[in-house]
Protein backbone atom coordinates (compact mmCIF):
# COMPACT_ATOMS: atom_id res chain seq x y z
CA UNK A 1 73.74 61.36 126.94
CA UNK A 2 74.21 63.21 130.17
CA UNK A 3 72.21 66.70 130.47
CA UNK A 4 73.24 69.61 132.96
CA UNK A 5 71.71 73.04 133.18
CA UNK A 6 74.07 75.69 133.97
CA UNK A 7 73.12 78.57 136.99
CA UNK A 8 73.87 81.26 134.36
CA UNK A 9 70.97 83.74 134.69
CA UNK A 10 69.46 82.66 138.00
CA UNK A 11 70.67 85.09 140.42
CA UNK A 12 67.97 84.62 143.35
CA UNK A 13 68.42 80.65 143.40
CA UNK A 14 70.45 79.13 146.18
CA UNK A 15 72.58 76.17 145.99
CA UNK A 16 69.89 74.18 147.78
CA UNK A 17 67.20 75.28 144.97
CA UNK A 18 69.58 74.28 141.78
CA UNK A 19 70.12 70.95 143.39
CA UNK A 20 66.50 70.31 143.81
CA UNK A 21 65.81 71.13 139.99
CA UNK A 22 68.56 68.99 138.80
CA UNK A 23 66.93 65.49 140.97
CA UNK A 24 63.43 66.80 140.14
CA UNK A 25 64.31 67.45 136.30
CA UNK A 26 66.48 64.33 135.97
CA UNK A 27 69.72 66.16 135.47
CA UNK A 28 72.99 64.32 136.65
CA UNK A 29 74.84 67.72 136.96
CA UNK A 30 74.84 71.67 137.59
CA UNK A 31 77.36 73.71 135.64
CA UNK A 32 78.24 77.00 137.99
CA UNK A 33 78.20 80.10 136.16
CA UNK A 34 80.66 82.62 138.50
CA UNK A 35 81.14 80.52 141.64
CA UNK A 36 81.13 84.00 143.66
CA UNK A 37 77.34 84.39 143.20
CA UNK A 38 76.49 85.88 146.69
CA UNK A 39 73.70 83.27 147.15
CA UNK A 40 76.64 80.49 145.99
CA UNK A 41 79.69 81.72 148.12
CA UNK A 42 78.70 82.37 151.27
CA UNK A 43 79.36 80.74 154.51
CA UNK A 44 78.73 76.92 154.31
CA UNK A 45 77.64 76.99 151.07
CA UNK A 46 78.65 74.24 148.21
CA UNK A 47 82.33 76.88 147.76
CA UNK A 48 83.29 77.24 151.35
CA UNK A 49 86.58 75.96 150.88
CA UNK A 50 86.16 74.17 154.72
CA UNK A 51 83.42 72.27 152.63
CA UNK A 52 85.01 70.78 149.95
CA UNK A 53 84.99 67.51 150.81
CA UNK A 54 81.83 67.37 152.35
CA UNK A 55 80.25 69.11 149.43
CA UNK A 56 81.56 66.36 146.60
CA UNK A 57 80.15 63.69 148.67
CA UNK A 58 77.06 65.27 149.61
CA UNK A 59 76.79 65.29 145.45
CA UNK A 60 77.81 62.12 144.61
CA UNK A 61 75.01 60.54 147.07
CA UNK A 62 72.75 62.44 145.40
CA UNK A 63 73.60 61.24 141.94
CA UNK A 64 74.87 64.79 140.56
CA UNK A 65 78.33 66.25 139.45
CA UNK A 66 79.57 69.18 139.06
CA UNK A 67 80.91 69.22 135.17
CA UNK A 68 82.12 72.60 134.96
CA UNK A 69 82.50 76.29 136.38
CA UNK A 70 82.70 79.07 134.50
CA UNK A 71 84.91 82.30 134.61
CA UNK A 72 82.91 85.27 133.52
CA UNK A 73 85.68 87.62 132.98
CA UNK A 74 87.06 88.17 129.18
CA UNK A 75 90.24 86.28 128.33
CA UNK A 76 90.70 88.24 125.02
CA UNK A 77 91.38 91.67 126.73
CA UNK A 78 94.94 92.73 127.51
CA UNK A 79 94.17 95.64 129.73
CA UNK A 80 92.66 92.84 132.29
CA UNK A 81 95.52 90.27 131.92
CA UNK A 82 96.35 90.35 135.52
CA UNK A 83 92.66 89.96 136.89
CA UNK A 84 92.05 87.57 134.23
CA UNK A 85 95.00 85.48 135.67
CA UNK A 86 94.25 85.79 139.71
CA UNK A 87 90.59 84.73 138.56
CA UNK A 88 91.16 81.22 136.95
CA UNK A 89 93.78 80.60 139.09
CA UNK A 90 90.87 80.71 141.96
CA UNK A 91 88.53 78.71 139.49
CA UNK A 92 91.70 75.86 139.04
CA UNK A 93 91.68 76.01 143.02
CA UNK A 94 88.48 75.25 143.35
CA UNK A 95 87.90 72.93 140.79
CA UNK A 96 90.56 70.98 142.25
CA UNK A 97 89.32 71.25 145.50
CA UNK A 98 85.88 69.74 144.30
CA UNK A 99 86.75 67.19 141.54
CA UNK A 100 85.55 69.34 138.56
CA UNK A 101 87.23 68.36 135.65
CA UNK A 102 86.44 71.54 133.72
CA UNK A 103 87.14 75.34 133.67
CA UNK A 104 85.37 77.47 131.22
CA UNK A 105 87.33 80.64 129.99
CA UNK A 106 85.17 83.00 127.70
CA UNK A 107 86.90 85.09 125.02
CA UNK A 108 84.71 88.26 123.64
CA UNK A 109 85.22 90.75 120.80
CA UNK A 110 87.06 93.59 122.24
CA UNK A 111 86.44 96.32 119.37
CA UNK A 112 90.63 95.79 118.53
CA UNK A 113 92.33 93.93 115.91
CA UNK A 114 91.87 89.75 116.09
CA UNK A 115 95.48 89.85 116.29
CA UNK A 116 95.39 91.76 119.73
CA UNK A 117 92.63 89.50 121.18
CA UNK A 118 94.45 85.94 120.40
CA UNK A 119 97.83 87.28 121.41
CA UNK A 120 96.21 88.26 124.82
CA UNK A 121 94.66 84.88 124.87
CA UNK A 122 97.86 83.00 124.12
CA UNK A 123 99.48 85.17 127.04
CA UNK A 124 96.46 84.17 129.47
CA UNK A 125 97.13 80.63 128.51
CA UNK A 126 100.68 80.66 128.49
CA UNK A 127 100.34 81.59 132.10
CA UNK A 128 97.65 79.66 133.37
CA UNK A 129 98.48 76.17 131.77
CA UNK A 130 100.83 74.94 134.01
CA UNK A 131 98.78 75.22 136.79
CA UNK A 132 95.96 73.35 134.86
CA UNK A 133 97.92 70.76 134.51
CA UNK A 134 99.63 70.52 138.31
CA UNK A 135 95.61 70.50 139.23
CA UNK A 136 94.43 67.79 136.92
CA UNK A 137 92.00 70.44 135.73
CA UNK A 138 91.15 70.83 131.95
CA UNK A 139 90.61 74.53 130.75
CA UNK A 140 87.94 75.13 128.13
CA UNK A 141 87.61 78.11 125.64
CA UNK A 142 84.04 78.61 124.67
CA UNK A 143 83.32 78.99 120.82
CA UNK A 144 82.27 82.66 121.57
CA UNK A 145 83.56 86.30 120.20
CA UNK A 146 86.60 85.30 117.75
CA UNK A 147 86.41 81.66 118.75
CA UNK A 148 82.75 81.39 117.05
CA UNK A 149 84.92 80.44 114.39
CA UNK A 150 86.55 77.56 115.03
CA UNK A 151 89.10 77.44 112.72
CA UNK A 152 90.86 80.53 114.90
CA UNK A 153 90.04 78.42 117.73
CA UNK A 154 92.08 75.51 116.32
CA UNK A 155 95.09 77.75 115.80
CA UNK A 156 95.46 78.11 119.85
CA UNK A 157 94.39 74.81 120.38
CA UNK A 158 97.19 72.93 118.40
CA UNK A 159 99.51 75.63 119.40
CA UNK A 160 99.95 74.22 122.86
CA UNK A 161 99.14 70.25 121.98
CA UNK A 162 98.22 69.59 125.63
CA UNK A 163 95.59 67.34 127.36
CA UNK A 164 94.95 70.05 129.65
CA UNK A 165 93.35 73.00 127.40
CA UNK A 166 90.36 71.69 124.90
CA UNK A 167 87.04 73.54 123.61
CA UNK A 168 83.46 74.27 124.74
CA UNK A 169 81.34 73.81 121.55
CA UNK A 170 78.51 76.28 122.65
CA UNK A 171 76.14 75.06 119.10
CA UNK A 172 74.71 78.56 119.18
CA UNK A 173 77.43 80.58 118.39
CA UNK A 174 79.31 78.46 115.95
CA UNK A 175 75.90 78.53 114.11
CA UNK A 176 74.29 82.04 113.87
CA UNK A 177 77.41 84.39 114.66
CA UNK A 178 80.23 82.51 112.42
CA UNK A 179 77.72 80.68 110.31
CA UNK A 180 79.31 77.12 110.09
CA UNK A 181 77.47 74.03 109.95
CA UNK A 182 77.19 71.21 112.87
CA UNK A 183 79.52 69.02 110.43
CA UNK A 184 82.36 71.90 110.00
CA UNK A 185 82.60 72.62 114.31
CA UNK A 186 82.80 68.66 114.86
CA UNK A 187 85.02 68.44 111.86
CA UNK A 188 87.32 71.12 113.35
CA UNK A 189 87.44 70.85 117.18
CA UNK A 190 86.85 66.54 116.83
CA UNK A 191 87.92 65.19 120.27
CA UNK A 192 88.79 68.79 121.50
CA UNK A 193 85.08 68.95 122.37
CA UNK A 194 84.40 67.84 125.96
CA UNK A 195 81.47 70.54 127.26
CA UNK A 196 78.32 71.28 125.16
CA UNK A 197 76.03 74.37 125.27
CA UNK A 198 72.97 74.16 123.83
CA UNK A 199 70.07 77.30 123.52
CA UNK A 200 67.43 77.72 121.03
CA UNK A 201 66.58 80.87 118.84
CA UNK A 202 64.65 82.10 115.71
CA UNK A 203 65.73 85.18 113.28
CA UNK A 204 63.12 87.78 112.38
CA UNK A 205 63.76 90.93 110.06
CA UNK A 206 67.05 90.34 111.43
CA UNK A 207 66.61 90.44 114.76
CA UNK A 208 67.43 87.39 117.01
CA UNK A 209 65.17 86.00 119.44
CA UNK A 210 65.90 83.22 122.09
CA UNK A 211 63.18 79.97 122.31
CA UNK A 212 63.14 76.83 124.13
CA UNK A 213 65.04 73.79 122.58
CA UNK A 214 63.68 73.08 119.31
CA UNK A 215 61.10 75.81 119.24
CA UNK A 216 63.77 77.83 117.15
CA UNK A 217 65.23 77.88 113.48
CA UNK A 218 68.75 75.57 115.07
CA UNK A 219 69.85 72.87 113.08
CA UNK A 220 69.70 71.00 116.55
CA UNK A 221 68.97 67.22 114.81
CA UNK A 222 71.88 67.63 112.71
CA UNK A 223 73.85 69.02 115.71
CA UNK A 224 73.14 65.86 117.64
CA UNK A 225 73.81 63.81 115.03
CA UNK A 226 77.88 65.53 114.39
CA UNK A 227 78.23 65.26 117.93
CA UNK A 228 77.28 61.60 118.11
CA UNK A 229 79.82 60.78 115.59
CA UNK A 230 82.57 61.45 117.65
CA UNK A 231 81.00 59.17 120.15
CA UNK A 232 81.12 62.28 122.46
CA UNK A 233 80.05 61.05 125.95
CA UNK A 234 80.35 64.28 127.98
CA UNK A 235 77.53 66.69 129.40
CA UNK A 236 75.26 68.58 127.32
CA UNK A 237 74.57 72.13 129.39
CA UNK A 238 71.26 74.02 129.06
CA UNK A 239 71.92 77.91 128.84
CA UNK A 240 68.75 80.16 129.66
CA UNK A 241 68.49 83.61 131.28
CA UNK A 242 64.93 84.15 132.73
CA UNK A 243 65.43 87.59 131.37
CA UNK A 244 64.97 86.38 127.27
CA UNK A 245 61.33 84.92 127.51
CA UNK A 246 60.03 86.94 130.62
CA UNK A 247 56.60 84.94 130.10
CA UNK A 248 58.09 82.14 131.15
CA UNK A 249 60.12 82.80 134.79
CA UNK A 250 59.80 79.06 136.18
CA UNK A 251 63.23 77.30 136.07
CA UNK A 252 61.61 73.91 136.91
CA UNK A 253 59.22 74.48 134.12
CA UNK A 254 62.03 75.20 131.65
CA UNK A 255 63.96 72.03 132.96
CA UNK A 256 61.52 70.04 132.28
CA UNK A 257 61.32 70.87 128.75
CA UNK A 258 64.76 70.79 127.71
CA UNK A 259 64.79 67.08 129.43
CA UNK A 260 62.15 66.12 127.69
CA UNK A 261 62.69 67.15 124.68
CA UNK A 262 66.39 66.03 124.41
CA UNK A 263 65.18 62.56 125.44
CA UNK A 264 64.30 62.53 121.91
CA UNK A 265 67.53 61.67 120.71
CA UNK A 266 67.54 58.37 122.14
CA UNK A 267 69.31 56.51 125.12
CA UNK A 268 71.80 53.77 125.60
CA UNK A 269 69.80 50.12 124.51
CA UNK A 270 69.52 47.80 127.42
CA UNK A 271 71.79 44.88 126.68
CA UNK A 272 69.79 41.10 126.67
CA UNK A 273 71.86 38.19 126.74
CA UNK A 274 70.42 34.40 126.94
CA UNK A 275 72.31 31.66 128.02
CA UNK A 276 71.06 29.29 125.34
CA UNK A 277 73.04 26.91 122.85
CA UNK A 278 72.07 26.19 119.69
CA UNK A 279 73.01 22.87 118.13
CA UNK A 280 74.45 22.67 115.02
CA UNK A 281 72.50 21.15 112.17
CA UNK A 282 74.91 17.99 112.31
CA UNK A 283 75.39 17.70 116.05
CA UNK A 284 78.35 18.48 115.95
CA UNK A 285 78.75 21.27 118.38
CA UNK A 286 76.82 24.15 120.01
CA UNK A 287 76.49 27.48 119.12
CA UNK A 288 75.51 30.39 121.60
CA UNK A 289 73.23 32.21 119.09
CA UNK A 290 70.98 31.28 116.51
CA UNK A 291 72.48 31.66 112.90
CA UNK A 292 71.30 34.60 110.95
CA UNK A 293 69.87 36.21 114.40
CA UNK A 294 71.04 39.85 115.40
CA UNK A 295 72.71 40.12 118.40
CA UNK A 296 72.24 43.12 121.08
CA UNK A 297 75.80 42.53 122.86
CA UNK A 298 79.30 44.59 122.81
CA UNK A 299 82.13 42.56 121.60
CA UNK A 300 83.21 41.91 125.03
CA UNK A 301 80.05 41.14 126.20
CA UNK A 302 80.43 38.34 123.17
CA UNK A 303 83.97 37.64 124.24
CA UNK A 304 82.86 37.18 128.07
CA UNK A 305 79.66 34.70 126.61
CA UNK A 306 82.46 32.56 124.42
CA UNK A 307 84.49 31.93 127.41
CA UNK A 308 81.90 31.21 129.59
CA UNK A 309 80.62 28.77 127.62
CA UNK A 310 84.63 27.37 125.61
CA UNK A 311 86.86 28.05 127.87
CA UNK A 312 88.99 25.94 126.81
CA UNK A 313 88.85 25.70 123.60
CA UNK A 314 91.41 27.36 121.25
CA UNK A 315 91.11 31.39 120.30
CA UNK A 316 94.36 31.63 118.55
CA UNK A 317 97.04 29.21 117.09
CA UNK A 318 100.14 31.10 115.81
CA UNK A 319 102.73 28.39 115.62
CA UNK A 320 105.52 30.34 113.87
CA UNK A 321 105.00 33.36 116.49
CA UNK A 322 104.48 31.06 119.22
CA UNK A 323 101.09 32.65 120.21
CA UNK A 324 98.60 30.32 121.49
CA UNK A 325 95.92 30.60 123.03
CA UNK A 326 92.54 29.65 124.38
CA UNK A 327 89.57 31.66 124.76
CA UNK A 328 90.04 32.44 128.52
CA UNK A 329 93.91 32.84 127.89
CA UNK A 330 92.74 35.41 125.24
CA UNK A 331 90.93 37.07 127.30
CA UNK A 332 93.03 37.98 129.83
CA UNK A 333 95.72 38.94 127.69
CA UNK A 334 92.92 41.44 126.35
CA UNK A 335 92.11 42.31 129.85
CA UNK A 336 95.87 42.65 130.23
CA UNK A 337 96.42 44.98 127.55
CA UNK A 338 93.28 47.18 128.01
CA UNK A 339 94.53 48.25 131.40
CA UNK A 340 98.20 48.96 130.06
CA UNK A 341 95.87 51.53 127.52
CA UNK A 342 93.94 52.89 130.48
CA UNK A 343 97.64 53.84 131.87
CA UNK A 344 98.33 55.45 128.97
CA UNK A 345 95.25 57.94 129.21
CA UNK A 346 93.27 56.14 126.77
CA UNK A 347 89.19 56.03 127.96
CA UNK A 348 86.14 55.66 126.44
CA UNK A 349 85.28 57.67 122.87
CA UNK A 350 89.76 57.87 122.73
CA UNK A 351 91.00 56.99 119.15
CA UNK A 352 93.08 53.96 119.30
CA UNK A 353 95.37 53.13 115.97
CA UNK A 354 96.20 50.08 115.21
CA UNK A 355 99.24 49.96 111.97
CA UNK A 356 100.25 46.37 111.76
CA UNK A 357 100.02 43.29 109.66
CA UNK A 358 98.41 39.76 110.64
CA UNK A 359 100.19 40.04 113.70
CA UNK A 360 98.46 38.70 117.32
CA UNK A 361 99.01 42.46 118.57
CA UNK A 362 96.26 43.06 115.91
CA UNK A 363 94.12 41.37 117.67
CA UNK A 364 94.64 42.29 121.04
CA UNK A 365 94.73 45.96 120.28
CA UNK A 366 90.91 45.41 118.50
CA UNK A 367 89.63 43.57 122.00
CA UNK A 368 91.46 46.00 124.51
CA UNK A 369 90.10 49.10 122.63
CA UNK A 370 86.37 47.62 122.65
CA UNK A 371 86.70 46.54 125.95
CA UNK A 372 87.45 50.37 127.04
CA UNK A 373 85.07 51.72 125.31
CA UNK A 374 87.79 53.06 122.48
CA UNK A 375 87.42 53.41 118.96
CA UNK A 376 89.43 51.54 117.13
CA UNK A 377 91.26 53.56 113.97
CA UNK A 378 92.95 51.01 111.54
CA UNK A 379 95.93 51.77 109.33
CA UNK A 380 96.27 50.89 105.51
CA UNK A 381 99.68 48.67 105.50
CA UNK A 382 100.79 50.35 102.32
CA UNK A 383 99.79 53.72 103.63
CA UNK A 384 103.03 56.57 103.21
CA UNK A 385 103.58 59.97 104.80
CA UNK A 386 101.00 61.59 103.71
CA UNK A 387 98.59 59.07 103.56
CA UNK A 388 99.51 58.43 107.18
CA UNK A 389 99.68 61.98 108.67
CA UNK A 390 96.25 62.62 107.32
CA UNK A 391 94.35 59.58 108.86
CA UNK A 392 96.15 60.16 111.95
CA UNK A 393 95.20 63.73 112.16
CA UNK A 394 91.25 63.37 111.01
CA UNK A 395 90.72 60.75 113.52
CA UNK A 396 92.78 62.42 116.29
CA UNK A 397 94.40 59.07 117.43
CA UNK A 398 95.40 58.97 121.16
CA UNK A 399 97.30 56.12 120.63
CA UNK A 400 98.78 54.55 117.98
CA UNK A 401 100.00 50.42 117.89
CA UNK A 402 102.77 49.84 115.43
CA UNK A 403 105.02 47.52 113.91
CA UNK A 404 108.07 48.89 111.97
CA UNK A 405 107.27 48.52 108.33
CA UNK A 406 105.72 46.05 105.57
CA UNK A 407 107.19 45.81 102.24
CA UNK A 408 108.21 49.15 101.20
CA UNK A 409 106.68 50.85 103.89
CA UNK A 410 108.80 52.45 106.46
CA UNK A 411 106.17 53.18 109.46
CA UNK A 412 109.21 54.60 111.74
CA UNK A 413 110.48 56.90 109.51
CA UNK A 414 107.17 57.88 108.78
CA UNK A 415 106.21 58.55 112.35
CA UNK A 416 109.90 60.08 112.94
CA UNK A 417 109.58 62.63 110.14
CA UNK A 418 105.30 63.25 111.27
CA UNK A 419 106.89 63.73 115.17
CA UNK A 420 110.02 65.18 115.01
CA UNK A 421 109.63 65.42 118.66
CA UNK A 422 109.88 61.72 119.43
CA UNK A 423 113.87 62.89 118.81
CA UNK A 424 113.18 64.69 122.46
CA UNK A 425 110.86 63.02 124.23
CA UNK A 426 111.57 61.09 127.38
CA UNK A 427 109.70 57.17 127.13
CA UNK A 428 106.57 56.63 129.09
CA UNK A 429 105.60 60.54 128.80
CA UNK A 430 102.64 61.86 126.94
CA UNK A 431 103.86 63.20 122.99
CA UNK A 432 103.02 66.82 122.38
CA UNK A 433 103.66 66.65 118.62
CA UNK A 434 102.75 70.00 116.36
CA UNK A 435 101.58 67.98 113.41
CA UNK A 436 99.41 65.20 115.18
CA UNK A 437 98.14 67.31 118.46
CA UNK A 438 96.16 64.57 119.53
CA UNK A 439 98.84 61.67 119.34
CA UNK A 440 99.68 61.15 123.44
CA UNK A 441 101.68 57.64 123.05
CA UNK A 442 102.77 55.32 120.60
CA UNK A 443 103.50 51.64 121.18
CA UNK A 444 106.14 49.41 119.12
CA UNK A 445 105.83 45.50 118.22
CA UNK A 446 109.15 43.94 117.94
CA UNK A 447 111.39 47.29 117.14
């Protein structure tokens, strides 16, 4: 888990002061709320374009990042399409200019139809998209205004099916102004999510009140526990404006708490490996852990023990598909394999599919995606079109491994008729396919 506090609020704190917080506090990044802050974008400061480089390496020596910036104009009104356009087109500038992967774009109620706001949007977007993606920078629409409801966030989302536009689950909004539950947002937006907000409040006689995390009436366990099951690995952002609990105007004091109290939800186990065998009970042969004895390794941390120890014994013996192998020979065909993935865009917490018989690529596709960091999504052999389209859609596959068919299963047709674009779409470029908007690249065995 990987906490930020975002600048949003804290008008008479320099650049200097926010970066102090963060390596006091135990942050490992600031999100920037309105980069033009006078105390943020004057002369020298951390947006002086003549700084740029100097600035991202100043921050990665001091163990922080910047994860995202945020617009503060509102996307959803036509009358400002124009400004709205010249102002993330700065933000993509300097995002790119200072490694941020992220761009926040806010959409609020305008008092018109819902029609009139997401038309505006899709104009904005329309617009701005291309240059997202000529940047390498991702743009994010916040769950806020119309988009508190995420299934009218959705809608724009799959409309464009790109890598470079994706969604800003702020928990507070999804929550108290649409009303949906931790397990509907993560359900909706799955792997669209890549920036958290999180703020605390409490509801009396119908009035809404702001608290510190997990001093309100949020749902904030079960929260965690959605967003952990799409092994989300991104930045969690605390929002707070001095301005809603005046008692309490000490940023560092604030910081603290929000650490502290999200440390709750647990960190990453430290990984203990020994380097003793076990005989067997005949001794016959070693083993490298005891039987009936949990483990705390990955699978490649097992794979990596096994070849250390047998590297030369056999992994795999496939005679009639003339695939064998030993354990180090495994291995690097795994290693192999998992970089061809990485190529393809897929990281760590992407859904790999795997739609195949007893086939070695079974195998291989299992050990690359753990090796990454993947999850790996596996494919009923007897599955048919709509069996198929719905497992590859609720798991948002990346990537998806496939043979041609088994028995009276046709997978090609099946993926021809699901991604009518394939008809189109030039080999070795990322899919944009309406009916699985997650599905980037698919690789054939033996067709």
């Amino acid at each position: 888990m990987k906490l930020s506090f975002s600048t949003f609020g804290w008008h008479d704190h320099t650049w200097e002061d926010f970066c102090t917080v963060a390596k006091d506090g135990g942050f490992a990044g600031i999100e920037v709320h309105n980069i033009h802050e006078p105390k943020l974008s004057e002369k020298n400061s951390i947006f002086d374009p003549a700084r740029a480089n100097a600035a991202h390496r100043e921050m990665t020596e001091a163990g922080l990042s910047i994860p995202c910036i945020d617009t503060w104009h509102n996307i959803a009104d036509k009358t400002m399409f124009e400004e709205n356009c010249a102002e993330i087109t700065d933000y993509i500038n300097t995002a790119k200019s200072l490694r941020i992967p992220y761009v926040r774009l806010g959409a609020k109620e305008t008092g018109g139809s819902y029609e009139d706001e997401r038309a505006a949007v899709m104009a904005v977007l329309q617009r701005m998209l291309p240059a997202a993606q000529e940047a390498g920078v991702t743009l994010l629409i916040e769950t806020i205004g119309p988009f508190s409801d995420t299934d009218k966030l959705c809608d724009v989302l799959n409309s464009f099916s790109c890598d470079n536009l994706a969604a800003l689950w702020d928990m507070q909004h999804t929550f108290r102004d649409a009303g949906e539950a931790p397990e509907k947002t993560v359900k909706n937006l799955g792997a669209y999510i890549k920036h958290v907000h999180l703020k605390d409040s409490v509801v009396t006689d119908g009035v809404m009140e702001y608290r510190l995390v997990c001093e309100g009436s949020l749902p904030i366990d079960a929260m965690m526990r959605a967003l952990y099951s799409l092994n989300y690995d991104g930045f969690i952002s605390m929002e707070w404006d001095p301005q809603w609990m005046p008692d309490i105007e000490s940023i560092e004091l604030i910081s603290l708490h929000f650490v502290n109290t999200m440390n709750r939800f647990g960190s990453p186990a430290r990984m203990v490996k020994s380097k003793r065998l076990y005989e067997n009970k005949r001794g016959t042969g070693f083993y490298p852990w005891q039987r009936d004895k949990l483990i705390e390794m990955t699978f490649p941390q097992v794979l990596d023990r096994i070849v250390d120890e047998f590297p030369d014994q056999y992994a795999f013996k496939y005679t009639t598909l003339n695939y064998t192998r030993t354990y180090a020979e495994f291995r690097d065909d795994v290693d192999e394999f998992a970089r061809a993935l990485i190529s393809l865009g897929v990281g760590p917490g992407s859904h790999v599919a795997i739609w195949a018989t007893n086939l070695p690529q079974w195998y291989l596709t299992f050990w690359a995606t753990t090796k990454i960091g993947a999850v790996l999504v596996t494919v009923n052999t007897a599955y048919k079109i709509h069996e198929a389209e719905y497992l590859l859609r609720q798991s948002d596959t990346h990537t998806l491994v496939m043979i041609k068919g088994y028995r009276d299963s046709h997978y090609d047709d099946i993926m021809r008729e699901l991604c009518p674009e394939l008809e189109t779409a030039a080999p070795g470029k990322p899919l944009a396919c309406r009916r699985l908007p997650f599905l980037r690249n698919i690789i054939t065995v033996d067709f």
